[in-house]
N, C-alpha and C. Protein backbone atom coordinates (compact mmCIF):
# COMPACT_ATOMS: atom_id res chain seq x y z
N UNK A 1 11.23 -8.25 22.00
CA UNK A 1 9.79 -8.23 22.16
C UNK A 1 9.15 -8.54 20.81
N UNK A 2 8.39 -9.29 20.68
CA UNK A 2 7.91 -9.67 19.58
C UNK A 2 6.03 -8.93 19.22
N UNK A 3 5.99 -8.73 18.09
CA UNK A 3 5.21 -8.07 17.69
C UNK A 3 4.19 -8.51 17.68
N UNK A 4 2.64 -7.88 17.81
CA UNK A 4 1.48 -8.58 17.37
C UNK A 4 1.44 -8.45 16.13
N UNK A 5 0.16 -8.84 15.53
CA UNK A 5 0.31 -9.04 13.93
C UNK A 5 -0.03 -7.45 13.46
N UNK A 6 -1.11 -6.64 14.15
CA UNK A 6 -1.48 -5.39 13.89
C UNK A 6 -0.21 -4.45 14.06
N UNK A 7 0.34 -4.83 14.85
CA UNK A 7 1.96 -4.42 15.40
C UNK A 7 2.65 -4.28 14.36
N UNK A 8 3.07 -5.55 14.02
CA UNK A 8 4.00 -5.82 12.82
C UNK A 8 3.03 -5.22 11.48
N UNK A 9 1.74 -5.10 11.06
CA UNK A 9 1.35 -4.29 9.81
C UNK A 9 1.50 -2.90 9.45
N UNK A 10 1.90 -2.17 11.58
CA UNK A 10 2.02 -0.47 11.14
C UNK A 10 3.18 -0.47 11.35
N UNK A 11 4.13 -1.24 11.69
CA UNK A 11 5.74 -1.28 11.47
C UNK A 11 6.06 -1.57 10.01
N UNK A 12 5.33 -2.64 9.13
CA UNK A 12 5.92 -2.61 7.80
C UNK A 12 5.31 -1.40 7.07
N UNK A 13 3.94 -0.82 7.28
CA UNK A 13 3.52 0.11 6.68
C UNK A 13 4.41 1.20 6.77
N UNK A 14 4.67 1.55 8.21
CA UNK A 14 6.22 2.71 8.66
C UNK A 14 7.48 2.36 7.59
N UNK A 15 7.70 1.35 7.97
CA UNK A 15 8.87 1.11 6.54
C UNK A 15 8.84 1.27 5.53
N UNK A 16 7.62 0.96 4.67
CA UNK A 16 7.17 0.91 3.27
C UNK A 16 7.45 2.95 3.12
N UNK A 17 6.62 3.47 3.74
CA UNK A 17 6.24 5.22 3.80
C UNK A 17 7.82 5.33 3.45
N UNK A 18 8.72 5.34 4.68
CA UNK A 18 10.07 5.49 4.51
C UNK A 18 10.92 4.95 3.47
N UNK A 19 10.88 4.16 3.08
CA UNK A 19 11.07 3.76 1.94
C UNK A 19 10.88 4.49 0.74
N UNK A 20 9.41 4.43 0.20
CA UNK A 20 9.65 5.62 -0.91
C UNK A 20 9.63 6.99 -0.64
N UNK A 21 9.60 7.53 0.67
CA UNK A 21 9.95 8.73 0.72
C UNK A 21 11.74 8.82 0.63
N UNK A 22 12.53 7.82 0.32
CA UNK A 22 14.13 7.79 0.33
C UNK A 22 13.69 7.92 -1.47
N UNK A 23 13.10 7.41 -1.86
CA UNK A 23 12.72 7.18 -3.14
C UNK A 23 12.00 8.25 -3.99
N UNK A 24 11.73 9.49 -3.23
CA UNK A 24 11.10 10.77 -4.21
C UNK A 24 9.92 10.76 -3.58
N UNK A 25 9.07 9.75 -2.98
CA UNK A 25 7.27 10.29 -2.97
C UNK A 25 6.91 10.81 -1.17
N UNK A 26 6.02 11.96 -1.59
CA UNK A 26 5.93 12.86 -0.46
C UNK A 26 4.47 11.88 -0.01
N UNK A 27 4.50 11.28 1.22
CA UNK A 27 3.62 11.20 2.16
C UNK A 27 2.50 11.84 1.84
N UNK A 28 0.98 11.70 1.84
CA UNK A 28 -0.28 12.39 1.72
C UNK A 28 -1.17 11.78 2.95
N UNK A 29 -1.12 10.82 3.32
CA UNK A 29 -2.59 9.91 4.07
C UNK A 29 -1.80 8.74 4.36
N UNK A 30 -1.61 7.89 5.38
CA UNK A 30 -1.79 6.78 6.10
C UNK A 30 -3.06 6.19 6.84
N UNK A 31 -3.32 4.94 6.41
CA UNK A 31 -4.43 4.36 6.34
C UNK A 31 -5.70 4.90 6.37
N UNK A 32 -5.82 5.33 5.06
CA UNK A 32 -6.99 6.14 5.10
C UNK A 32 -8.00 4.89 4.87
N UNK A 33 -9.14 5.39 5.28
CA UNK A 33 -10.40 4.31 5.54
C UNK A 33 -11.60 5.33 4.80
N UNK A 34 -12.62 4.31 4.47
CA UNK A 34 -13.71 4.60 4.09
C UNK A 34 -14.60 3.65 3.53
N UNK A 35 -15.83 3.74 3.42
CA UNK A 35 -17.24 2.95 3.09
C UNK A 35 -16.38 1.98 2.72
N UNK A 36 -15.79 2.06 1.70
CA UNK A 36 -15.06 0.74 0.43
C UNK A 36 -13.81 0.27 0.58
N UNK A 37 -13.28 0.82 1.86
CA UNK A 37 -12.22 -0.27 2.35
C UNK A 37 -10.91 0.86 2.70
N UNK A 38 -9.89 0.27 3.07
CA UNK A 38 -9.02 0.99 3.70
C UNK A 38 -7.73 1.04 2.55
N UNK A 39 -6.94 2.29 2.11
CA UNK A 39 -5.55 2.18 1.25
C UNK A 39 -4.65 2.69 2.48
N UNK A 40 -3.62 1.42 2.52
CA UNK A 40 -2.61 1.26 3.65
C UNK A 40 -1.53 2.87 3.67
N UNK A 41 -1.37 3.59 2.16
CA UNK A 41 -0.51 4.97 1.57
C UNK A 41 -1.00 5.20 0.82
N UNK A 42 -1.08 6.83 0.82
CA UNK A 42 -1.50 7.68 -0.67
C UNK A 42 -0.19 8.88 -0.41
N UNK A 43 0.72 8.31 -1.34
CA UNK A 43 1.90 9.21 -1.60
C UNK A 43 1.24 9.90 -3.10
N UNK A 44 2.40 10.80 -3.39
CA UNK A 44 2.50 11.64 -4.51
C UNK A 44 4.24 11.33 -5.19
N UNK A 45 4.00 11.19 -6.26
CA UNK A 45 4.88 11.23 -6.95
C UNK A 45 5.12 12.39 -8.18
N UNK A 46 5.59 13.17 -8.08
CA UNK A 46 5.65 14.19 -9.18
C UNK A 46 3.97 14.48 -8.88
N UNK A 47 3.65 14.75 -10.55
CA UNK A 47 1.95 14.73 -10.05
C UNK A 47 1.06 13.87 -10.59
N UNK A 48 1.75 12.56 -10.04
CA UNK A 48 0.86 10.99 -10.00
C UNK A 48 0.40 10.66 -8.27
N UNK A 49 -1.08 10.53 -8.13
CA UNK A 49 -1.31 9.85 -6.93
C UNK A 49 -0.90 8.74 -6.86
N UNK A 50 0.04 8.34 -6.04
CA UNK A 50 -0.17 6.56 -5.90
C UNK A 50 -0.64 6.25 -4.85
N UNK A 51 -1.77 4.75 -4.90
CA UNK A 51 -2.11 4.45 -4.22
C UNK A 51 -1.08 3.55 -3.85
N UNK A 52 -1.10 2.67 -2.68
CA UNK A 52 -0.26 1.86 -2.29
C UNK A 52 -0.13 0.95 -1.16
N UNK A 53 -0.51 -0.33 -1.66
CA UNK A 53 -1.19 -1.45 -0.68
C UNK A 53 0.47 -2.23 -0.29
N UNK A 54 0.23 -2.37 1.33
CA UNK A 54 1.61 -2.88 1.94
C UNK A 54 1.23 -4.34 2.24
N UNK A 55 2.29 -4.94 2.02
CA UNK A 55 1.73 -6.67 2.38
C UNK A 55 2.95 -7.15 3.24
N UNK A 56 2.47 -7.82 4.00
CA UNK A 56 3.75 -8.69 5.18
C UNK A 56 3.67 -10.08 5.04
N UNK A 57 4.47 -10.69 4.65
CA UNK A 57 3.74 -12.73 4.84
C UNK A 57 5.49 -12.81 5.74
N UNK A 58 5.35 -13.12 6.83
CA UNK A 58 6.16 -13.57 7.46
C UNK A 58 6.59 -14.91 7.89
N UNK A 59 5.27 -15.99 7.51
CA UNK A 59 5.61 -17.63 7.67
C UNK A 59 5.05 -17.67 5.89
N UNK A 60 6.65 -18.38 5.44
CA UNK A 60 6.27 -19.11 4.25
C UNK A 60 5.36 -20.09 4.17
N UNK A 61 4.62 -20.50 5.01
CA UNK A 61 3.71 -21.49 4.66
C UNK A 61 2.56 -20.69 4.13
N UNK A 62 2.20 -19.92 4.28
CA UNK A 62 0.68 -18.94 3.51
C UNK A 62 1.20 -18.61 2.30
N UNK A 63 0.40 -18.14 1.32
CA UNK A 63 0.63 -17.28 -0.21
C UNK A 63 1.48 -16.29 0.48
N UNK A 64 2.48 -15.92 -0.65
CA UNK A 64 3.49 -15.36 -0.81
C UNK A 64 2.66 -13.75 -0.72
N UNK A 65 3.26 -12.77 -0.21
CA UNK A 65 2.63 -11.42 -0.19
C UNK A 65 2.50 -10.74 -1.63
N UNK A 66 2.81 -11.27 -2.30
CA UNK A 66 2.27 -10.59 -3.78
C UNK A 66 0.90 -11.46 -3.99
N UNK A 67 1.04 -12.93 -3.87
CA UNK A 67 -0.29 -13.49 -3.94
C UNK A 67 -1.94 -12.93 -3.12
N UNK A 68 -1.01 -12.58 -2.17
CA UNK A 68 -2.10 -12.04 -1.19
C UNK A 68 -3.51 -11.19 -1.48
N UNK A 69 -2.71 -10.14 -2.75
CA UNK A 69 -3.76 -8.92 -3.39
C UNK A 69 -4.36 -9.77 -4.26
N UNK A 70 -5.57 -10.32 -3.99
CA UNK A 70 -6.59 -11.23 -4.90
C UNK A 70 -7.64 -10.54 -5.77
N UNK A 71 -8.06 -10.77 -6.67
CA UNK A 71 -8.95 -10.00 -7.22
C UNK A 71 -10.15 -9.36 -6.02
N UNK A 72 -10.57 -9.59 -4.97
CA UNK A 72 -10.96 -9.45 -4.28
C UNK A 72 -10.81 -7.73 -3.48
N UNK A 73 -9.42 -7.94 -3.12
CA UNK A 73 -8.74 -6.67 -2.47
C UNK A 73 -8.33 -5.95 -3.78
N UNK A 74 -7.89 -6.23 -4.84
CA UNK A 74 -8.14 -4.95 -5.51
C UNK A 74 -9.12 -4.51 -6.42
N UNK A 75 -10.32 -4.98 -6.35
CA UNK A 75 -11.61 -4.54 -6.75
C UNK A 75 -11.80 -3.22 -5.07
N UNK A 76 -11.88 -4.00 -4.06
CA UNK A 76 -11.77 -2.58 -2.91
C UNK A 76 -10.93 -1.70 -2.98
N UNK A 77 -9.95 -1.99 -3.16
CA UNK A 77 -8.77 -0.94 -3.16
C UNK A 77 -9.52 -0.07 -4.41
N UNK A 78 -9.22 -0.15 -5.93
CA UNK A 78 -10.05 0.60 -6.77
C UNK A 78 -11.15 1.33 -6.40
N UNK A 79 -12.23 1.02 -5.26
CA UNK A 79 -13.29 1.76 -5.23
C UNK A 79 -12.95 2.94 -4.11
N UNK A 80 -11.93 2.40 -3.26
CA UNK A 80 -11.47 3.52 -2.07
C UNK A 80 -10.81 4.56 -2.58
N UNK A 81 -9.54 4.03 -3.87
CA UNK A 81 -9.31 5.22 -4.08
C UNK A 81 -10.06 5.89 -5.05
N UNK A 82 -11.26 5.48 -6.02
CA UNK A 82 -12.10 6.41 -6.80
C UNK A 82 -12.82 7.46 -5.49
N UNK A 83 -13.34 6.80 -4.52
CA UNK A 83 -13.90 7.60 -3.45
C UNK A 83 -12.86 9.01 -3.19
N UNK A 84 -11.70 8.38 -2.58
CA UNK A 84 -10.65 9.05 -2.21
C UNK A 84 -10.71 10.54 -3.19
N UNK A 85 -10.04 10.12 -4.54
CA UNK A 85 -10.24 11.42 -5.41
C UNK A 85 -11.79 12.15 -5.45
N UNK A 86 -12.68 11.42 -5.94
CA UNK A 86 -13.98 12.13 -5.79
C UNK A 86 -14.22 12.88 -4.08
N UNK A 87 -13.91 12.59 -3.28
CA UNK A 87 -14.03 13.26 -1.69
C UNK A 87 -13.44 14.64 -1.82
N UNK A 88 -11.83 14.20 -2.46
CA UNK A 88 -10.91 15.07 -2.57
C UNK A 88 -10.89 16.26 -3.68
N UNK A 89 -12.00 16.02 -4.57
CA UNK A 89 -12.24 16.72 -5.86
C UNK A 89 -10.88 16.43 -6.80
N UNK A 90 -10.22 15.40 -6.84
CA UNK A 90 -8.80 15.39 -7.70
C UNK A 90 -9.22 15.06 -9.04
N UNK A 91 -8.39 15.57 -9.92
CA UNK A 91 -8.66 15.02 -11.06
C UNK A 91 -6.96 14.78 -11.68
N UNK A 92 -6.33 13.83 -11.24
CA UNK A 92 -4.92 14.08 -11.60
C UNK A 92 -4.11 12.06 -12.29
N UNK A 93 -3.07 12.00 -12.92
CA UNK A 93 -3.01 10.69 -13.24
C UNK A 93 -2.23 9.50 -12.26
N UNK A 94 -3.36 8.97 -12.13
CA UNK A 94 -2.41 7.99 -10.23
C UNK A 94 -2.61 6.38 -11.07
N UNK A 95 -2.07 5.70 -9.71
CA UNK A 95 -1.15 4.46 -9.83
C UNK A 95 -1.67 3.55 -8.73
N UNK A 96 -1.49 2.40 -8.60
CA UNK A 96 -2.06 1.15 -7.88
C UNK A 96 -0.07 0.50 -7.89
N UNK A 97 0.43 1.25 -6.53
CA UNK A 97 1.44 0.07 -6.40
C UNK A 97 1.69 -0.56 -5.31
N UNK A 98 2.67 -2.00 -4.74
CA UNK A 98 2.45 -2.63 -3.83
C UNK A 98 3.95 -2.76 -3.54
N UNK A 99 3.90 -2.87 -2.05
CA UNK A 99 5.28 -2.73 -1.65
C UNK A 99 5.21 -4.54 -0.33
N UNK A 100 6.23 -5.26 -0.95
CA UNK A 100 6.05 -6.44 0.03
C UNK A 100 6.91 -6.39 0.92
N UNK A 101 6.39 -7.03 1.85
CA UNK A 101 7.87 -7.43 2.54
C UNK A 101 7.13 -8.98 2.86
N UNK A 102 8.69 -9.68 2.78
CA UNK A 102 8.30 -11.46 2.91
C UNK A 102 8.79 -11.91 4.35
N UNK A 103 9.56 -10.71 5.13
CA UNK A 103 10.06 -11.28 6.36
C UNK A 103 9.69 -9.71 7.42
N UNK A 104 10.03 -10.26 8.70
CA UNK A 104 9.52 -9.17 9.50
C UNK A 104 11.17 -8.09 9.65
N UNK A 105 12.19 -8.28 8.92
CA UNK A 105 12.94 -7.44 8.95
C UNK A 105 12.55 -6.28 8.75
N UNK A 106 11.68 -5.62 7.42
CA UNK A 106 11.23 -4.55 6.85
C UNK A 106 12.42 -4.35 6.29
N UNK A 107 13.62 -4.97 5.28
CA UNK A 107 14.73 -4.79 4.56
C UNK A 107 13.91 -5.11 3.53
N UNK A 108 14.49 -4.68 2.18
CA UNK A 108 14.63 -4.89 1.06
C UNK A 108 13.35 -5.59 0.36
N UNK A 109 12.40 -4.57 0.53
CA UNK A 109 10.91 -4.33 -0.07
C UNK A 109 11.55 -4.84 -1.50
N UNK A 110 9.82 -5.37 -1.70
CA UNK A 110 10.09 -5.31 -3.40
C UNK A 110 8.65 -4.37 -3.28
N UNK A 111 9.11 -3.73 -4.52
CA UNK A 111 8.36 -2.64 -5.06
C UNK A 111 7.60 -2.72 -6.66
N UNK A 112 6.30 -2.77 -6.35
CA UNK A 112 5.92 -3.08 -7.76
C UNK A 112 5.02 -1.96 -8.20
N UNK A 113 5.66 -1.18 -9.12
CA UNK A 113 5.09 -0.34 -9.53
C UNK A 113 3.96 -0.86 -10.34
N UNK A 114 2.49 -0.07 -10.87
CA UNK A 114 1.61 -0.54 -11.47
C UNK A 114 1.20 -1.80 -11.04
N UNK A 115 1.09 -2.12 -9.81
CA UNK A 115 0.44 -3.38 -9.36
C UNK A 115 -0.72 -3.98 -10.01
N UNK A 116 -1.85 -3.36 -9.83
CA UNK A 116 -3.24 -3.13 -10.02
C UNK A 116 -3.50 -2.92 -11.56
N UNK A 117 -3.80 -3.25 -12.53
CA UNK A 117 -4.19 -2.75 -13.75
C UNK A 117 -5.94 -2.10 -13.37
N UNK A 118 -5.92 -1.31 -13.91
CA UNK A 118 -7.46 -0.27 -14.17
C UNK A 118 -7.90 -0.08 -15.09
């Protein structure tokens, strides 16, 4: 059965979660939404928030899923999660990272820590 595309984004997002939870970070929020846009994970690492934008490019003919996060999406991403902590009252040291996947397997993410510079 083949996936729709929204299909296939909460299947790689499911993978990505699982993934670094094999990897140390405890789950906090899946697709949290708000005014300034949606962050796909907000894990915890030790006591770093990371934020964490999931990307799927499954036909090589489009930009490659690292290309994807354009200055565009992470100017939103930045303001969701300043919201995020300010909602949350946090005051703690977090992270902007991105987890790809280039095929619809959901194998062998690349993981880029510090995606996002701030």
């Amino acid at each position: 059965m083949k996936l729709n595309p929204n299909n296939q984004g909460l299947a790689a997002e499911k993978a990505a979660a699982l993934f670094l939870q094999q990897h140390g970070l405890s789950l906090l929020a899946q697709n949290y939404s708000c005014r300034y846009g949606e962050i796909d994970l907000i894990m915890r690492e030790g006591q770093t928030l990371v934020f964490i934008e999931v990307r799927l490019r499954s036909h090589h003919g489009f930009t490659s899923a690292a290309d994807s996060i354009d200055q565009r999406k992470q100017q939103k991403l930045i303001r969701a999660a300043q919201y995020y902590l300010q909602h949350h009252d946090l005051n703690c040291p977090c992270r902007f990272d991105a987890i790809l996947f280039d095929n619809t397997h959901y194998q062998s993410p690349n993981w880029i820590r510090n995606a996002i510079d701030t």
